[in-house]
N, C-alpha and C. Protein backbone atom coordinates (compact mmCIF):
# COMPACT_ATOMS: atom_id res chain seq x y z
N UNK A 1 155.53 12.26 22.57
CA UNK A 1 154.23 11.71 22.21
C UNK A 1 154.41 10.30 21.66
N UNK A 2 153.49 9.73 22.09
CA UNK A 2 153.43 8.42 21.92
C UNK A 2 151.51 7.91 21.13
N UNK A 3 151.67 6.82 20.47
CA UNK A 3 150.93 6.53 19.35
C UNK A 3 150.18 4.89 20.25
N UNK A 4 149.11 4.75 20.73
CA UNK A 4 148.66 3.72 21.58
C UNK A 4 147.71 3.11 20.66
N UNK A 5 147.04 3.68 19.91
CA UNK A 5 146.15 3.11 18.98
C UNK A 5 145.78 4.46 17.77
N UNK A 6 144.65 3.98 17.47
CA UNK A 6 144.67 4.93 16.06
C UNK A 6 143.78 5.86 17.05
N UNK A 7 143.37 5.78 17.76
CA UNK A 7 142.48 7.45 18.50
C UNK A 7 143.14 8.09 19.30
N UNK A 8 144.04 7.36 20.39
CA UNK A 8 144.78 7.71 21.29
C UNK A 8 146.24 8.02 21.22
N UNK A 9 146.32 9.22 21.80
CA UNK A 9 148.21 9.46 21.47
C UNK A 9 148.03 10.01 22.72
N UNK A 10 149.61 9.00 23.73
CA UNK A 10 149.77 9.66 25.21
C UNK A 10 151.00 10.51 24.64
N UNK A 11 150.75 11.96 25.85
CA UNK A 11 151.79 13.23 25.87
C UNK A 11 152.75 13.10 26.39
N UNK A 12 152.33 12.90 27.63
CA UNK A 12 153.34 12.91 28.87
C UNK A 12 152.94 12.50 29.99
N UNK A 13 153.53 12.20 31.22
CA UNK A 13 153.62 11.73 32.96
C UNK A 13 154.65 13.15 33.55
N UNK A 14 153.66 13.44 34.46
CA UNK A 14 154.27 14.14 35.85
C UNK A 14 153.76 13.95 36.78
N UNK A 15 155.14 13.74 38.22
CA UNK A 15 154.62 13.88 39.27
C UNK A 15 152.95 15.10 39.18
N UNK A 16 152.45 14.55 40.57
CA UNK A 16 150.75 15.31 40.46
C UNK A 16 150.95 15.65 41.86
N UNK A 17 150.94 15.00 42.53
CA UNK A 17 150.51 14.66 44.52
C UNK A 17 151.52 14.11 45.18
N UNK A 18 152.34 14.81 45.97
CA UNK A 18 153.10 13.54 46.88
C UNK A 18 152.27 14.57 48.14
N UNK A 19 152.86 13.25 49.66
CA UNK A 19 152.34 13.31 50.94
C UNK A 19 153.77 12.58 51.38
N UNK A 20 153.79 13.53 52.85
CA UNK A 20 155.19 13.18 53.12
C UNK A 20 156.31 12.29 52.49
N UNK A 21 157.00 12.83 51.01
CA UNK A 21 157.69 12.41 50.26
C UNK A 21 157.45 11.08 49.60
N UNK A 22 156.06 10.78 49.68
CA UNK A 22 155.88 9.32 48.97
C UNK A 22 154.45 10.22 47.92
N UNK A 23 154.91 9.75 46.54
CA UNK A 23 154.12 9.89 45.02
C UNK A 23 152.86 9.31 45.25
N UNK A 24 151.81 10.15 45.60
CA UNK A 24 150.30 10.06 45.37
C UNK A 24 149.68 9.41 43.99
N UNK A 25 149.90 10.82 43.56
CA UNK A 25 148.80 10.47 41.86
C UNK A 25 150.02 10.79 41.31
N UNK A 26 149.79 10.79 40.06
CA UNK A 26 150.44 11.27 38.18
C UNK A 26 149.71 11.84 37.77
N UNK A 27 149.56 12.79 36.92
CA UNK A 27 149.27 13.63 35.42
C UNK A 27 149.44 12.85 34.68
N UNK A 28 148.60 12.31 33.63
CA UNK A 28 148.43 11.78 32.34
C UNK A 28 147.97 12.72 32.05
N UNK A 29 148.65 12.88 29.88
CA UNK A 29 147.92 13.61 29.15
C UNK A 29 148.37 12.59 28.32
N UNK A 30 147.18 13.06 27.39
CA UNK A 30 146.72 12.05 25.72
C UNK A 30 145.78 12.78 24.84
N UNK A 31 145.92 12.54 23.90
CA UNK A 31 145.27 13.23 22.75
C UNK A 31 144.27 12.24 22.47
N UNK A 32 143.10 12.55 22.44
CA UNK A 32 141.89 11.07 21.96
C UNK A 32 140.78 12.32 20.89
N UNK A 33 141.13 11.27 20.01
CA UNK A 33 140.46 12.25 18.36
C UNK A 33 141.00 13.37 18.71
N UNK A 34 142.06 13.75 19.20
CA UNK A 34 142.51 15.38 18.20
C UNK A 34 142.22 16.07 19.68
N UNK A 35 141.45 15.49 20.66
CA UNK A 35 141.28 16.94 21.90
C UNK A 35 142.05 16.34 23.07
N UNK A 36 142.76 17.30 24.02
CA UNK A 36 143.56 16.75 24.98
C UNK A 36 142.70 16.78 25.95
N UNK A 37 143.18 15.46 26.61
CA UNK A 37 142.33 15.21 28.58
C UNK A 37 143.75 14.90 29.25
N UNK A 38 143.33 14.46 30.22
CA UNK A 38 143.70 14.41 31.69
C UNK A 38 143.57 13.63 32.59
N UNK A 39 144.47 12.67 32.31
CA UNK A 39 144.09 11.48 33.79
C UNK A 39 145.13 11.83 34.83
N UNK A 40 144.35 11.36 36.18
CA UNK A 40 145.00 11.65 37.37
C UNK A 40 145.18 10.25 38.12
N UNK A 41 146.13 9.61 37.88
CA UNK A 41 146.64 8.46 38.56
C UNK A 41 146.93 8.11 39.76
N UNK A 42 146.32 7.22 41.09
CA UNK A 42 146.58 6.94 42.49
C UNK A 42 147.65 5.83 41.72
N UNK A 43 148.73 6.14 42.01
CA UNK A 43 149.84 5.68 41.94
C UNK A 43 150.04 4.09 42.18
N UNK A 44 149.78 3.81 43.55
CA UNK A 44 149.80 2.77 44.18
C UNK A 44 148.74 1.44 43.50
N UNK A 45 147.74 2.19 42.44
CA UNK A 45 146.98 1.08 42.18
C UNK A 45 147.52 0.51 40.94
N UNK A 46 148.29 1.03 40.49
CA UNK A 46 149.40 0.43 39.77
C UNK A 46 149.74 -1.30 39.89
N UNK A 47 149.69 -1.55 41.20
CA UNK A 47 149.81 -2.88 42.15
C UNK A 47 148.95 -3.46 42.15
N UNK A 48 147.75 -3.11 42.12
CA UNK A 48 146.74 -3.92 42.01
C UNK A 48 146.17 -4.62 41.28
N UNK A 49 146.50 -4.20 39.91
CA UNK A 49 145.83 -4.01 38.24
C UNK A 49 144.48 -3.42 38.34
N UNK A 50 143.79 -2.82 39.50
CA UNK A 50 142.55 -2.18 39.06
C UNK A 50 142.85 -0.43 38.69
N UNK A 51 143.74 -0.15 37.60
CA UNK A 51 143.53 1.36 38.19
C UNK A 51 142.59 2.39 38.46
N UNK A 52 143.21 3.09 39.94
CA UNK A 52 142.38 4.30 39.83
C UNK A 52 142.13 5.96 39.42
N UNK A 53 141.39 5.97 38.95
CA UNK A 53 141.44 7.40 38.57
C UNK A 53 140.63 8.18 39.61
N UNK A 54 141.25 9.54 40.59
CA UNK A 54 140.55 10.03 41.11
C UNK A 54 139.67 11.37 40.55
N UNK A 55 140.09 11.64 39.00
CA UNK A 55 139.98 12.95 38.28
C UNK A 55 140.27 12.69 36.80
N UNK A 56 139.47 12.72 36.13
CA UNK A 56 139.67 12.40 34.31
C UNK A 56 139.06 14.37 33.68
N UNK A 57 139.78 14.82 33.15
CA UNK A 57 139.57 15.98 32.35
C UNK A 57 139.47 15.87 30.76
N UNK A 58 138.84 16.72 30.23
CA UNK A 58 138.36 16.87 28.88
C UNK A 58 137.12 17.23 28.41
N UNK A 59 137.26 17.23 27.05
CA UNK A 59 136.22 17.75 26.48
C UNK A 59 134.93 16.88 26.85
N UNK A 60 133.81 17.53 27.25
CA UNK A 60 132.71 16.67 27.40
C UNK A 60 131.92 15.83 26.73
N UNK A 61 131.80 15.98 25.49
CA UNK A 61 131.55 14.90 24.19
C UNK A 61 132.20 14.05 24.39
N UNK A 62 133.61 13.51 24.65
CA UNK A 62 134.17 12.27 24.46
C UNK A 62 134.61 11.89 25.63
N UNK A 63 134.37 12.63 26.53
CA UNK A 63 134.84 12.14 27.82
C UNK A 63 134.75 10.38 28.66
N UNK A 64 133.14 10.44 28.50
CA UNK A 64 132.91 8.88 28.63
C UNK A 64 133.73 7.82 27.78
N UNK A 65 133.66 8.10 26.80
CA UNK A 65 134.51 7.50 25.91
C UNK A 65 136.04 7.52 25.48
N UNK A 66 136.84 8.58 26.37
CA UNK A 66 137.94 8.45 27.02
C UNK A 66 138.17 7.71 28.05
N UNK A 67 137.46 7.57 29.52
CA UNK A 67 137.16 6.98 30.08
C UNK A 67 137.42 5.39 30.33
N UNK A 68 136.69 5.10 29.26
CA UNK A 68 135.72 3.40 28.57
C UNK A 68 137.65 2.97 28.18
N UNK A 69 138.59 3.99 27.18
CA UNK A 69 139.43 3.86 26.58
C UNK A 69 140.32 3.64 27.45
N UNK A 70 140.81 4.39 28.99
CA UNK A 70 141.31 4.11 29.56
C UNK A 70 141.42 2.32 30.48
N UNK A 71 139.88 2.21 30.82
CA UNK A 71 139.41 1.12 31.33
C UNK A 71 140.11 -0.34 30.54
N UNK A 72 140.19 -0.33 29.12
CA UNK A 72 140.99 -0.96 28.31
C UNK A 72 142.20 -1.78 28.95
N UNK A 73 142.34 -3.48 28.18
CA UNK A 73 143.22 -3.93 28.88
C UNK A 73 144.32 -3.46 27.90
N UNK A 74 144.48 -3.22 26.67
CA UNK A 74 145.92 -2.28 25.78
C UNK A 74 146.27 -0.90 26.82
N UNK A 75 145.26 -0.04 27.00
CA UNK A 75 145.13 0.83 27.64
C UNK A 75 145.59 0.97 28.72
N UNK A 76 145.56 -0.24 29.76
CA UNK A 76 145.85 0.03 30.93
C UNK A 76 147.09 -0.73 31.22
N UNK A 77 147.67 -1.36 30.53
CA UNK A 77 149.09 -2.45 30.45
C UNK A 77 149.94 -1.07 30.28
N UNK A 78 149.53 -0.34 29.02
CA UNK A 78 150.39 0.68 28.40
C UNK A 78 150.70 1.76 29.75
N UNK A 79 149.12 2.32 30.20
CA UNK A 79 149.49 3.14 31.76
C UNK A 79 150.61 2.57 32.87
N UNK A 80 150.31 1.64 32.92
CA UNK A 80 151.67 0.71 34.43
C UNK A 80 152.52 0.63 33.70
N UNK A 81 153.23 0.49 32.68
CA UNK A 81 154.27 0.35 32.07
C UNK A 81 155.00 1.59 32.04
N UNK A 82 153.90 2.66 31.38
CA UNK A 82 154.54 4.20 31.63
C UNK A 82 155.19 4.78 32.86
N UNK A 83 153.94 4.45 34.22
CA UNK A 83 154.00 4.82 35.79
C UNK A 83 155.59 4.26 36.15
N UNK A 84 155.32 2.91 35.48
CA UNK A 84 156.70 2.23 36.23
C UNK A 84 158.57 2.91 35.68
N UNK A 85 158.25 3.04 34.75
CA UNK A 85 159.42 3.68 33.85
C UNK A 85 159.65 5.49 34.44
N UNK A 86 158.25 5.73 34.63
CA UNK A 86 158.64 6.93 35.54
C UNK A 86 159.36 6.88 37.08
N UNK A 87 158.37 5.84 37.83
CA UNK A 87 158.90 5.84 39.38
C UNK A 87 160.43 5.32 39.19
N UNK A 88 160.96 4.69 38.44
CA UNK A 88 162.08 4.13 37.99
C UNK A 88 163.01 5.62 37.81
N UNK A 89 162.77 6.67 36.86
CA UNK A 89 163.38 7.46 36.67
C UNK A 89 163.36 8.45 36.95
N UNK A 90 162.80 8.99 38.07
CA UNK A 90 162.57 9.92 39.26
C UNK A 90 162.22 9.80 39.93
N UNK A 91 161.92 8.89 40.87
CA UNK A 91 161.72 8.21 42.17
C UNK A 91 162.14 7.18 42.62
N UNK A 92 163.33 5.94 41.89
CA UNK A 92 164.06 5.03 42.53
C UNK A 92 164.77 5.27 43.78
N UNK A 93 165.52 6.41 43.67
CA UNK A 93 166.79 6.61 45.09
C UNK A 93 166.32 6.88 45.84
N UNK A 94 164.97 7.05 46.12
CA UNK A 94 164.13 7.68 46.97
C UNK A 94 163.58 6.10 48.33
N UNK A 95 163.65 5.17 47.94
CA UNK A 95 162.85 4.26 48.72
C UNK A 95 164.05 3.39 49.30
């Protein structure tokens, strides 16, 4: 667990989706005020700087506002930084 701001604490990254041996999405989890969600990462937009989310989970009260949190430029520097340190450490030998 990791500490991103005072609301947000990310859990963890796992592979989510591959298609013929190339990494689709990621599993994000994070703690935002105390309840866990669920981002689902298209991998590749990583490259772009727009990321996409095809699937966000959680509690429905704060959801939008998980969301809004992700959309964040702290927020979203911190996501590609994570993605990359992952494809780095279980998916380098691969390409």
């Amino acid at each position: 667990m990791e500490r991103i701001n005072d609301d947000l604490v990310f859990n963890y990254i796992e592979d989510n989706f591959m298609k013929e041996d190339k990494l689709i999405t990621v599993e994000m989890s994070f703690t935002f005020f105390g309840k866990v969600y669920f981002a689902y990462l298209e991998v590749d937009s990583i490259y772009t700087g727009n990321l996409k989310y095809p699937m966000v989970e959680g509690a429905g009260k704060l959801l939008e506002a998980f969301e809004e949190e992700l959309e964040s430029d702290e927020v979203s520097k911190f996501i590609i930084e994570k993605v990359k340190e992952h494809l780095l450490e279980y998916h380098s030998d691969e390409d």
